[in-house]
N, C-alpha and C. Protein backbone atom coordinates (compact mmCIF):
# COMPACT_ATOMS: atom_id res chain seq x y z
N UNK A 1 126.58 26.73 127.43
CA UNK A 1 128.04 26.71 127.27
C UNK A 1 128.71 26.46 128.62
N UNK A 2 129.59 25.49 128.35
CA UNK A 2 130.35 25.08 129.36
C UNK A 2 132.08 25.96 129.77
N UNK A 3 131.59 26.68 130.86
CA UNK A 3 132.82 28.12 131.36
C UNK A 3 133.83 27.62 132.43
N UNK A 4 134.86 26.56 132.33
CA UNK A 4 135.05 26.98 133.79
C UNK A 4 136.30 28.07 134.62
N UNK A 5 136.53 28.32 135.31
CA UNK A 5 137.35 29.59 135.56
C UNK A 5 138.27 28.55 136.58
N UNK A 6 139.51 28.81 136.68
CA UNK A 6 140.93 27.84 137.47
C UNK A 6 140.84 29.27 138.60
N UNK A 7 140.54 27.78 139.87
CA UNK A 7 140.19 28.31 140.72
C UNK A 7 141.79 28.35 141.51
N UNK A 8 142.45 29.06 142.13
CA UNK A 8 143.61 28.66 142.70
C UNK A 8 143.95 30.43 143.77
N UNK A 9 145.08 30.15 144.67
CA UNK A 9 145.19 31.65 145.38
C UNK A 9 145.67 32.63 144.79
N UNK A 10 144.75 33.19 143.67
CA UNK A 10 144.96 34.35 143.38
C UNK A 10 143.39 35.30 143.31
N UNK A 11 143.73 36.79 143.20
CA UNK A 11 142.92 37.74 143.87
C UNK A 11 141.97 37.71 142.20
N UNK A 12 140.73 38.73 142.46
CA UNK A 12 140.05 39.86 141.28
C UNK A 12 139.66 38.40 140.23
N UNK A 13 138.93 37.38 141.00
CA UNK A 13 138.48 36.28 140.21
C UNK A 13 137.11 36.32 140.20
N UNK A 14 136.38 37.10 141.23
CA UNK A 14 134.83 37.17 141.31
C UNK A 14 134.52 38.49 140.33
N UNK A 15 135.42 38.86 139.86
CA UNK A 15 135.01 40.12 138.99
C UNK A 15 134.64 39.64 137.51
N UNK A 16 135.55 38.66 137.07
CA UNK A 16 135.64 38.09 135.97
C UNK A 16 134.38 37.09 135.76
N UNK A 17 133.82 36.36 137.26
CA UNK A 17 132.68 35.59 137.60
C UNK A 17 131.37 36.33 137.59
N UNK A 18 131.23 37.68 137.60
CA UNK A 18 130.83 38.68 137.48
C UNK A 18 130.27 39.24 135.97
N UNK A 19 131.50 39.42 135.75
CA UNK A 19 131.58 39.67 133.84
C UNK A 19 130.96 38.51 132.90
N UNK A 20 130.95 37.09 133.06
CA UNK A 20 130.63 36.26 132.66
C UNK A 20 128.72 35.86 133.06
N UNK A 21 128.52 36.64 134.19
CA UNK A 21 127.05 36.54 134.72
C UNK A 21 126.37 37.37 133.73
N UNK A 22 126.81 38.51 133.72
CA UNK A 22 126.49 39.67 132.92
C UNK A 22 126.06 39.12 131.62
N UNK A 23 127.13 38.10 130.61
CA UNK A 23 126.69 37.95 129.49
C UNK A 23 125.64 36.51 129.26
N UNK A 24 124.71 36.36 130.95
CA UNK A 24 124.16 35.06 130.74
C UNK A 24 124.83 33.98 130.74
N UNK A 25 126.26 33.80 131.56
CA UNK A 25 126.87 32.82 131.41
C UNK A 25 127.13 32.38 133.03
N UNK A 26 126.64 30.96 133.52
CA UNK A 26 127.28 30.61 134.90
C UNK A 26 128.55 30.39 134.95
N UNK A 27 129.36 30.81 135.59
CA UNK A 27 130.86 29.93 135.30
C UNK A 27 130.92 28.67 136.17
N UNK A 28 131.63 28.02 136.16
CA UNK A 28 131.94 26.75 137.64
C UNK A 28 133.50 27.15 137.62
N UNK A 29 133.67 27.82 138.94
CA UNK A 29 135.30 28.04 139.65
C UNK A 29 135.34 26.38 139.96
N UNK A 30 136.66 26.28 139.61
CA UNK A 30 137.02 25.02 139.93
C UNK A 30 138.53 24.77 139.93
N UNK A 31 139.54 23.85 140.84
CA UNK A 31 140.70 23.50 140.64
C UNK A 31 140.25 21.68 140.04
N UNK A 32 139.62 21.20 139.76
CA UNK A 32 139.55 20.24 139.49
C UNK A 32 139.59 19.63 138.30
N UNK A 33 140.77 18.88 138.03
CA UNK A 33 141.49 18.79 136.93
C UNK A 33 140.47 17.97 135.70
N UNK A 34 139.36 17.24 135.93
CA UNK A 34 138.61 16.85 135.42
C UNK A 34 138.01 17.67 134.55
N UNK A 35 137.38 18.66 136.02
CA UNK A 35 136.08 19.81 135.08
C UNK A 35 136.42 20.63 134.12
N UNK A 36 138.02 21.15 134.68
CA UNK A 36 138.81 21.98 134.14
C UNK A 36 138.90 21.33 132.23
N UNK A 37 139.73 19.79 132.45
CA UNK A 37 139.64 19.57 130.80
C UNK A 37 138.48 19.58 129.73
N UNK A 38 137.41 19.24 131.00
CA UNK A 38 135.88 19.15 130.29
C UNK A 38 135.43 20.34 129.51
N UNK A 39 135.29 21.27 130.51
CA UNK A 39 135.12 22.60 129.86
C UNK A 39 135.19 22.81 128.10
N UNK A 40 133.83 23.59 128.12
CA UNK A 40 134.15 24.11 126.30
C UNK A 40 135.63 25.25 126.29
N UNK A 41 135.15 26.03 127.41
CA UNK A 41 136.41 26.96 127.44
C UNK A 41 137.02 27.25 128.96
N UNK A 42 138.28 27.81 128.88
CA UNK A 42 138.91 27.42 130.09
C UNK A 42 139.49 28.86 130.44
N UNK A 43 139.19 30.16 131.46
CA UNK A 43 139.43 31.26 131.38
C UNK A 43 140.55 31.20 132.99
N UNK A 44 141.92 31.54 132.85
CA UNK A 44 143.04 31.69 134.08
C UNK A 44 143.02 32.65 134.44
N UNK A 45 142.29 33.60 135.54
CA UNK A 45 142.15 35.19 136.02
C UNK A 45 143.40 35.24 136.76
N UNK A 46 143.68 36.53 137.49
CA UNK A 46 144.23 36.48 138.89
C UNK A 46 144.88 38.07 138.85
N UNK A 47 145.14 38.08 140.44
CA UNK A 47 145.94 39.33 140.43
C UNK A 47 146.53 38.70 141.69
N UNK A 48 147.85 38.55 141.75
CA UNK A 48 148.97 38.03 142.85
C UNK A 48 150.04 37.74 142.46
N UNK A 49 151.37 36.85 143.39
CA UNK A 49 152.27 36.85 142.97
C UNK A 49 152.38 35.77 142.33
N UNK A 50 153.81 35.45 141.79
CA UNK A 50 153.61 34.50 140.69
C UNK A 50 154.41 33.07 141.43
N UNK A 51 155.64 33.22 142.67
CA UNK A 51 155.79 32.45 143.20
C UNK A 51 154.60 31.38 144.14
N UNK A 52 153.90 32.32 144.87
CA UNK A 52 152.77 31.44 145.62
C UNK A 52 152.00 30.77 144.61
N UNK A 53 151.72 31.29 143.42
CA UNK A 53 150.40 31.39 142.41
C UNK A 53 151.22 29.48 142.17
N UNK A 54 152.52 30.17 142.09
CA UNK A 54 153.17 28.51 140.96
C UNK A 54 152.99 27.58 142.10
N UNK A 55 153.79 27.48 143.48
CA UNK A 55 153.31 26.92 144.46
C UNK A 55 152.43 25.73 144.62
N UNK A 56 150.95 27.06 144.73
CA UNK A 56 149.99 26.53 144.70
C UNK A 56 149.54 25.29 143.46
N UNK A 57 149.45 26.39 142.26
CA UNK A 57 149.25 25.32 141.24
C UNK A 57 149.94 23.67 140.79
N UNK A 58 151.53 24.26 141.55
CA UNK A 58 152.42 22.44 141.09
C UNK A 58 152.16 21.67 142.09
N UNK A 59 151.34 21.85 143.51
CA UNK A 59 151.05 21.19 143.89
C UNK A 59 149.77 20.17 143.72
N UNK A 60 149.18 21.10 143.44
CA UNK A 60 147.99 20.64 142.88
C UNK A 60 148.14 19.74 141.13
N UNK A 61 148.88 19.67 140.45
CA UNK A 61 149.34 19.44 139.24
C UNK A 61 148.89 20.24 138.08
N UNK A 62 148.17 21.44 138.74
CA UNK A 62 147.31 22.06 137.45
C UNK A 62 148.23 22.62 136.61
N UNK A 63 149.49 23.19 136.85
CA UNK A 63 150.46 23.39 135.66
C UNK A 63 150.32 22.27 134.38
N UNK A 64 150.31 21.17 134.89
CA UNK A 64 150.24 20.21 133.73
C UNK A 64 148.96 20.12 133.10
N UNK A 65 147.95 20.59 133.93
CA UNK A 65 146.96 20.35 133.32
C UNK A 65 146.36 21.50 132.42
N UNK A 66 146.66 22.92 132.81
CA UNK A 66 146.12 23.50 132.61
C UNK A 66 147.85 23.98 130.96
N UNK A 67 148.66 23.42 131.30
CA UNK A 67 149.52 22.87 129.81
C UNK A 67 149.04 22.47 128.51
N UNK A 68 148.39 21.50 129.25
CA UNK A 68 147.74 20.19 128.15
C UNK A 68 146.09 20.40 128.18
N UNK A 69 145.58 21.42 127.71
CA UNK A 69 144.71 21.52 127.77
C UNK A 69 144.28 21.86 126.35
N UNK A 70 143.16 21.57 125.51
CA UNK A 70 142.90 21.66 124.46
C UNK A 70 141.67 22.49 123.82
N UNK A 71 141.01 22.88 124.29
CA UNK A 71 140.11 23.95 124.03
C UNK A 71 140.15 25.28 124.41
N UNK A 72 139.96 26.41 124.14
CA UNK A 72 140.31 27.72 124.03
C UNK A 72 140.57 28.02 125.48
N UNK A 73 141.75 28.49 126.02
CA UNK A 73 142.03 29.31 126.99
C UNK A 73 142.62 30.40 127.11
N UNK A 74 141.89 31.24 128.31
CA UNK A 74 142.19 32.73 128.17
C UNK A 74 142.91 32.84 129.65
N UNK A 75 143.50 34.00 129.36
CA UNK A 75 144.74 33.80 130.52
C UNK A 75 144.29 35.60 131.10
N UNK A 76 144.22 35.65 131.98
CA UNK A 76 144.08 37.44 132.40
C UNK A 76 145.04 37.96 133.33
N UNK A 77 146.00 38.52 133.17
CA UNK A 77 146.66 39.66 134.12
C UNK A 77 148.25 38.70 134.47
N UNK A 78 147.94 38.24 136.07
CA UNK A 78 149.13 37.14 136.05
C UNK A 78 149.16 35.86 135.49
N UNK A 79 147.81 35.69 134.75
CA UNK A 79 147.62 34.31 134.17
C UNK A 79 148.36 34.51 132.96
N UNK A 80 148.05 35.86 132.42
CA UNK A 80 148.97 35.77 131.12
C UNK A 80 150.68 35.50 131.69
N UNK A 81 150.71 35.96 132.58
CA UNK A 81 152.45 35.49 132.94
C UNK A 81 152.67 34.66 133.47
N UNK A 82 152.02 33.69 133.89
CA UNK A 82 151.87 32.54 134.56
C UNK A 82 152.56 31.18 133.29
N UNK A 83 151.50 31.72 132.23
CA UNK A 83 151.63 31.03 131.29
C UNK A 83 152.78 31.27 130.53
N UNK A 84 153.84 31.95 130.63
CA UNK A 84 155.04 31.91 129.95
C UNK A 84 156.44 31.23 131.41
N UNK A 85 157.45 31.23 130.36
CA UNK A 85 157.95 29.71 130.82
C UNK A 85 158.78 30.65 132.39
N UNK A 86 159.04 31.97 132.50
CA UNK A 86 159.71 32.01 133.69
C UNK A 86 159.56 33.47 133.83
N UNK A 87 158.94 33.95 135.83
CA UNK A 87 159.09 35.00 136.23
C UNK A 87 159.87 35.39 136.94
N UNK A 88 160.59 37.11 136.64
CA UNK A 88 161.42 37.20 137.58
C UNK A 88 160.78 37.59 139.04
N UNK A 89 159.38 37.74 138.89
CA UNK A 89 158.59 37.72 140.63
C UNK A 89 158.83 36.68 141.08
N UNK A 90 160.29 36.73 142.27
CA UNK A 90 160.00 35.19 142.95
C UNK A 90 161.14 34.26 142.19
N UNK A 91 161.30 34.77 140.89
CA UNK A 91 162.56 34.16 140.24
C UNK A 91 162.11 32.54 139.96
N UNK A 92 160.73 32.32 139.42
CA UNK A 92 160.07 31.01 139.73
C UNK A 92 159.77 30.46 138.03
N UNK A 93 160.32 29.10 137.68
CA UNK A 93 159.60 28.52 136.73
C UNK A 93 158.24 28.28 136.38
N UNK A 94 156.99 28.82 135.35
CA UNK A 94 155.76 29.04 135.61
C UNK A 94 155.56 27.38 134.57
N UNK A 95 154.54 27.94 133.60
CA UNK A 95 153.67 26.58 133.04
C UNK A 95 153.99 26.38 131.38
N UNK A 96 154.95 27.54 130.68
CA UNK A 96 155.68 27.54 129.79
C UNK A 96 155.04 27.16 128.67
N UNK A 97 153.67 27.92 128.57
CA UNK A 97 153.12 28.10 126.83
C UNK A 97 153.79 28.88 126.10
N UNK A 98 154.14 29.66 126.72
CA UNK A 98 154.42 30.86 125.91
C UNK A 98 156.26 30.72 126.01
N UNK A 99 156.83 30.46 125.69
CA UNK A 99 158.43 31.30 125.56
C UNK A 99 159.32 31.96 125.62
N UNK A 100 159.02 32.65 126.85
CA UNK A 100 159.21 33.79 127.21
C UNK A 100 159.27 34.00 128.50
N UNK A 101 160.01 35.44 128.90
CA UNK A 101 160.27 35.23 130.33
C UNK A 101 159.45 36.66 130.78
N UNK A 102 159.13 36.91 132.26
CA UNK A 102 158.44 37.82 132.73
C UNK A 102 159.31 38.55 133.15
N UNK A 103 159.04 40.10 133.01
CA UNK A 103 160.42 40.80 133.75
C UNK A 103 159.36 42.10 134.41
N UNK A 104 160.26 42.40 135.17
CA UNK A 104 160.00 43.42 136.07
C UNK A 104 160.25 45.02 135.28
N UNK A 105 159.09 45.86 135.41
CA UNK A 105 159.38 46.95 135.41
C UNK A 105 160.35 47.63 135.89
N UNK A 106 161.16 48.61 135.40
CA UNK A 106 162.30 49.40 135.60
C UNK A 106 161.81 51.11 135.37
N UNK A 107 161.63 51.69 136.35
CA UNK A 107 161.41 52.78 136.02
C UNK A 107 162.54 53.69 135.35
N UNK A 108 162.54 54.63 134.31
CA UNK A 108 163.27 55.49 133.60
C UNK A 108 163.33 56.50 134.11
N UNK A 109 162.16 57.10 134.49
CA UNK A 109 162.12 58.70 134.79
C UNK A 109 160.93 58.91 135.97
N UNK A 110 161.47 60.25 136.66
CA UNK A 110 160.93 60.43 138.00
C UNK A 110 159.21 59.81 138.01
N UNK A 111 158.54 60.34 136.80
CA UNK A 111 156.96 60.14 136.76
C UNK A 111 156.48 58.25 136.34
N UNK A 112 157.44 57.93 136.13
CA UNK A 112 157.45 56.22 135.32
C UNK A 112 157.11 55.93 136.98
N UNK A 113 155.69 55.30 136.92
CA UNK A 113 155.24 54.92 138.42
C UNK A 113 155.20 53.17 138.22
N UNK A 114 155.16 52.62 139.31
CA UNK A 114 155.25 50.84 139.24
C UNK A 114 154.58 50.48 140.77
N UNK A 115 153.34 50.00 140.73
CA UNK A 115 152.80 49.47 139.16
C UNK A 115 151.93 50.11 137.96
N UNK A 116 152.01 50.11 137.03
CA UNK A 116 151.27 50.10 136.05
C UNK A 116 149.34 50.05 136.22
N UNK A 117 149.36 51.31 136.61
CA UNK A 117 147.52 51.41 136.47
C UNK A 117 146.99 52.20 135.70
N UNK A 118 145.79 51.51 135.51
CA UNK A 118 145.03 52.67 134.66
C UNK A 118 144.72 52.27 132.80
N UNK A 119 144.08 52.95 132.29
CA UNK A 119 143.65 53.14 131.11
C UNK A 119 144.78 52.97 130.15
N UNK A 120 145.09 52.44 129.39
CA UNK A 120 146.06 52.13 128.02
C UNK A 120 145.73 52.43 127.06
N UNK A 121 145.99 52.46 125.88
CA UNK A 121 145.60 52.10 124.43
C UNK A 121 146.20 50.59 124.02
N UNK A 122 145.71 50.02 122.91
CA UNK A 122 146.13 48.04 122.26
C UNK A 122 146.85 48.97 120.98
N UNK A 123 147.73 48.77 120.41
CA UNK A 123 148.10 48.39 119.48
C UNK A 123 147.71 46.99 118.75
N UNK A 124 147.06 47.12 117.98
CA UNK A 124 146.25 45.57 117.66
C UNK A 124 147.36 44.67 116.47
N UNK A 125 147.61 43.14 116.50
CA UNK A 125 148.33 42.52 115.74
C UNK A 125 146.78 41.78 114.76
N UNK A 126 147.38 41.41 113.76
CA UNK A 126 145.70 40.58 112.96
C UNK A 126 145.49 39.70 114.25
N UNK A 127 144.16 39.18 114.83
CA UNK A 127 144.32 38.14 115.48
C UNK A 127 142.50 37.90 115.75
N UNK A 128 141.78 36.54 115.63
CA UNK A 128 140.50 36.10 116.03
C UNK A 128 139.81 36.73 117.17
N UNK A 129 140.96 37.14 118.51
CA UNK A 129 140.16 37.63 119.99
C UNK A 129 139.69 39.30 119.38
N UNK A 130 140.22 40.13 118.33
CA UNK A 130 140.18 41.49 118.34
C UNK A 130 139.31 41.86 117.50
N UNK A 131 138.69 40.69 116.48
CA UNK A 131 138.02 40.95 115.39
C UNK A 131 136.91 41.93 116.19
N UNK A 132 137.00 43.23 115.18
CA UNK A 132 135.29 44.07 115.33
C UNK A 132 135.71 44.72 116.71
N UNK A 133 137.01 45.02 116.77
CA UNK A 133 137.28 46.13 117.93
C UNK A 133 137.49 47.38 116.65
N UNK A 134 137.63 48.60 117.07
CA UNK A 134 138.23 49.90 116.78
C UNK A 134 139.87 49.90 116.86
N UNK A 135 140.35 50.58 116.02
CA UNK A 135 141.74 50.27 116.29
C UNK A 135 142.67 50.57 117.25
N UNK A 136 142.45 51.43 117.83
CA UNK A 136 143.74 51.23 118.74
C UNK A 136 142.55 51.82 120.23
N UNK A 137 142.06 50.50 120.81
CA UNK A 137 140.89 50.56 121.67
C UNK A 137 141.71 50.51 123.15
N UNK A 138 140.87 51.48 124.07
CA UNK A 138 141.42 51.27 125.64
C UNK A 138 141.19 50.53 126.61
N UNK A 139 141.72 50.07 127.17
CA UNK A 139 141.90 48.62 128.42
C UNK A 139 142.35 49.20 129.58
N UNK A 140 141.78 48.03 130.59
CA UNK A 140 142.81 48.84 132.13
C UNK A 140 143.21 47.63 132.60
N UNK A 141 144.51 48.36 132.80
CA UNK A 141 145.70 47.57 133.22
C UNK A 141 146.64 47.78 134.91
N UNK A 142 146.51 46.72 135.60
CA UNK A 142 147.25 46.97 136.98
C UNK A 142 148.44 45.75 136.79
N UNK A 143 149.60 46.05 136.71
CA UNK A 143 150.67 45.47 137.13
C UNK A 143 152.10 45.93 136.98
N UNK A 144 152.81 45.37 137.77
CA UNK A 144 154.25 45.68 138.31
C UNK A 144 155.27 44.85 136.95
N UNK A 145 154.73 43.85 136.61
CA UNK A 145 155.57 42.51 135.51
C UNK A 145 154.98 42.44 134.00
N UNK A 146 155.79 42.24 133.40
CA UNK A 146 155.34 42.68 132.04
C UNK A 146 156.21 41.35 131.10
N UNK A 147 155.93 41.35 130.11
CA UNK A 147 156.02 40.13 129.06
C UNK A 147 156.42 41.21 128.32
N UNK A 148 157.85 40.86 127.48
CA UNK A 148 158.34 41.48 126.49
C UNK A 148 157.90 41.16 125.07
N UNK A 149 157.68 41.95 124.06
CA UNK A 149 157.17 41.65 122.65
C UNK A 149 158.24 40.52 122.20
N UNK A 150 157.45 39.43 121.85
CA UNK A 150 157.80 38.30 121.30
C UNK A 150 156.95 37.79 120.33
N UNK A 151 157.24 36.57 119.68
CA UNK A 151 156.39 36.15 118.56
C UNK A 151 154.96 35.39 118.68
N UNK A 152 155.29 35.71 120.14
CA UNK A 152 153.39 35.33 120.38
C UNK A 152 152.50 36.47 121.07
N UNK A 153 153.13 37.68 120.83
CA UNK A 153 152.51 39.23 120.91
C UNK A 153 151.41 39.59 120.00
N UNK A 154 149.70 39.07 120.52
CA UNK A 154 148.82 39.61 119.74
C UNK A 154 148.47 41.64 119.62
N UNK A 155 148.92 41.75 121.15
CA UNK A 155 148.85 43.24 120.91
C UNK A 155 149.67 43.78 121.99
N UNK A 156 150.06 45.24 121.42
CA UNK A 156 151.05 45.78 122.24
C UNK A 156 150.75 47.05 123.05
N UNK A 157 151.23 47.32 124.39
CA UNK A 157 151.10 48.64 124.67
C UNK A 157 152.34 49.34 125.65
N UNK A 158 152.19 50.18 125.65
CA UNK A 158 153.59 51.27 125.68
C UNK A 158 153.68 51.89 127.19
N UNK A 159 154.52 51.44 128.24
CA UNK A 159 154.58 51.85 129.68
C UNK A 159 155.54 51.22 130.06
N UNK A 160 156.80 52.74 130.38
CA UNK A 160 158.08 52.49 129.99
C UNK A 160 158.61 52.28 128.62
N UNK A 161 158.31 51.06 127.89
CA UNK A 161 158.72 50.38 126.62
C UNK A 161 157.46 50.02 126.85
N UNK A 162 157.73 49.35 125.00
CA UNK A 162 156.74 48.52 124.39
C UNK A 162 156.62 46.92 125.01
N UNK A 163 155.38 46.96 125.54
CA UNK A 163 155.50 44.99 125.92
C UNK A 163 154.20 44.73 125.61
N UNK A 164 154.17 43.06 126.10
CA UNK A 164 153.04 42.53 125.41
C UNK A 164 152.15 42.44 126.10
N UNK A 165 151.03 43.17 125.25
CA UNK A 165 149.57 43.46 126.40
C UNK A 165 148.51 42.64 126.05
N UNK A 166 148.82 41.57 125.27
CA UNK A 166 147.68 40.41 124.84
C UNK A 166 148.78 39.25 123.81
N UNK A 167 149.09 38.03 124.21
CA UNK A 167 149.55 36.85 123.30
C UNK A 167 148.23 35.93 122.86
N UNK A 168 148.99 34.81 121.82
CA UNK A 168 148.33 34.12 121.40
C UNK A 168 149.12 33.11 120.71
N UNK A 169 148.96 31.59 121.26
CA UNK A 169 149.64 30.12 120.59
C UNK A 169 148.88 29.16 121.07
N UNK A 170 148.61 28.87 119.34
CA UNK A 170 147.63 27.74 119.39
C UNK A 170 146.24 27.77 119.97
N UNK A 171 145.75 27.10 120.92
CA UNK A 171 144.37 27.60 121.89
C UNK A 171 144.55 28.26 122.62
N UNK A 172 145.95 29.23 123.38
CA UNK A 172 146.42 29.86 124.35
C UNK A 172 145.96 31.11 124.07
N UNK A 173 144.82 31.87 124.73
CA UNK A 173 144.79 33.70 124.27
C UNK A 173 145.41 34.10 125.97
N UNK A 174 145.83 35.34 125.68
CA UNK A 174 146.08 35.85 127.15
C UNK A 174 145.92 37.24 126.83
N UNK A 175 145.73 37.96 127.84
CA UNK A 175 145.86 39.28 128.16
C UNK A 175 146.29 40.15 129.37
N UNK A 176 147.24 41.07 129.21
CA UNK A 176 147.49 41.50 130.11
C UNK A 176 146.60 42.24 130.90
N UNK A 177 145.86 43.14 130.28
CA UNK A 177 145.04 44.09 131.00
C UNK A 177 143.73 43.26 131.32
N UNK A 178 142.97 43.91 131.91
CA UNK A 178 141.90 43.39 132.50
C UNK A 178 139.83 43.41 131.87
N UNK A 179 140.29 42.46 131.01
CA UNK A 179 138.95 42.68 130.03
C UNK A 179 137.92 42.71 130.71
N UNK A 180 137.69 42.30 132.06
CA UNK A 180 136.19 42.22 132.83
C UNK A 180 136.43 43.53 133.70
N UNK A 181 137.02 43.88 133.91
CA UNK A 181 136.70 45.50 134.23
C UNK A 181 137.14 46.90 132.78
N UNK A 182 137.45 46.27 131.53
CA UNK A 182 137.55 47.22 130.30
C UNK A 182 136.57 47.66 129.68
N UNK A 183 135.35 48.04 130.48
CA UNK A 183 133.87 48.75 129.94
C UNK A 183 133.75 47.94 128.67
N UNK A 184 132.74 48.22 127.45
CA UNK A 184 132.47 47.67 126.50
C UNK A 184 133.72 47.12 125.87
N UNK A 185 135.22 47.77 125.42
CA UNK A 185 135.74 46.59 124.86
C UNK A 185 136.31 45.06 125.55
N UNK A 186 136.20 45.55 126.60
CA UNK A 186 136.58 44.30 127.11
C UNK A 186 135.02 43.13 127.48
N UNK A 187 134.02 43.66 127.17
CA UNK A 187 132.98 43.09 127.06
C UNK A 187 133.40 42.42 125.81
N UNK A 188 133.37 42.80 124.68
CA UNK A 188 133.55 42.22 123.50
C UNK A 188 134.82 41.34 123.33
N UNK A 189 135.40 41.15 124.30
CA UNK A 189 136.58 40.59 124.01
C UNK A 189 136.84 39.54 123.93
N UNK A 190 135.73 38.94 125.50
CA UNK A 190 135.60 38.13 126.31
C UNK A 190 133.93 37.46 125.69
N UNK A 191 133.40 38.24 124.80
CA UNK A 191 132.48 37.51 123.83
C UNK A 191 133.12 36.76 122.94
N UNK A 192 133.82 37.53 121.92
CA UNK A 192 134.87 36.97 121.14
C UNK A 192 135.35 35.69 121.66
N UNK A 193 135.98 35.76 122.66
CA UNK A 193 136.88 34.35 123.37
C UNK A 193 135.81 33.22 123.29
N UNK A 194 134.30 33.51 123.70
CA UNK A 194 133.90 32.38 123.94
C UNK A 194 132.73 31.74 122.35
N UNK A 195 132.86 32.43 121.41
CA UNK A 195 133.24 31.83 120.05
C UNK A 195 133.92 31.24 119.51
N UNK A 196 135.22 31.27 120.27
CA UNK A 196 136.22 30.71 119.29
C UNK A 196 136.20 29.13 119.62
């Protein structure tokens, strides 16, 4: 199976290169818009900001490419926000699969900490990436920016408010939390993905 992972300046990408070794799988990191379309599947990691992240990528043209891309892609952490159409990190236009805008945490109350770490629960929506999880299964999640529940909200979880902790349109899966460090379910998650 052909893996490749979008190589670009963002952090916590050898973990995911890592996770994918684990299940017998080589990945090829790559920004190269070729390998990238070739790919059976196409996985967007990262942990950084979303202005440099866009930067980087429109220079390179991978916004467009990694747009128009047609076989299953998985989006992780800022990739899931990458992939919706605008963040307020940076106040920057991203790659606009998704419909939606990224917003910043607002803390409510003295203990509401930012960023966002640690262990969650999914609220699960029906969806292909979750099949043969447990229902309301735990993930770990690090971030400051969050995607509000919209109509491409495969699952939800609750810090501050309710936002979206996994989408899905068309070949687009994303997730907020971090399936290559989510012990067994995020093992299965990221099996799942590369079935589909």
């Amino acid at each position: 199976m052909n893996v490749a992972i979008v190589k670009y300046n963002a952090g916590n990408v050898y973990s995911v290169v890592n996770a994918l070794k684990r299940l017998g799988i080589e990945p090829l990191l790559t920004d190269d818009a070729e390998q990238l379309s070739k790919a059976d599947h196409v996985i967007f990691p990262g942990q950084g900001e979303a202005r440099g992240a866009m930067e980087y990528l429109k220079e390179r043209h991978l916004d467009e490419v990694i747009r128009n891309l047609r076989q299953p892609v998985l989006g992780i952490c800022i990739g899931q926000q990458l992939l919706c159409k605008h963040s307020e990190e940076g106040d920057v236009d991203c790659i606009g699969v998704f419909d939606t805008e990224v917003k910043r945490f607002q803390p409510k109350r003295h203990e509401d900490k930012v960023p966002c770490m640690g262990w969650n629960n999914l609220k699960l929506r029906e969806n292909k990436l979750f099949e043969g999880l447990s229902e309301n299964p735990y993930v770990y999640f690090v971030h400051s920016y969050y995607v509000p529940v919209c109509e491409d909200t495969a699952a939800v979880a609750d810090y501050i408010l309710p936002y979206s902790a996994a989408m899905h349109k068309g070949n687009f899966y994303a997730c907020q939390f971090h399936p290559e460090k989510s012990g067994k379910v995020g093992e299965q998650i990221i099996k799942k993905f590369l079935t589909l």
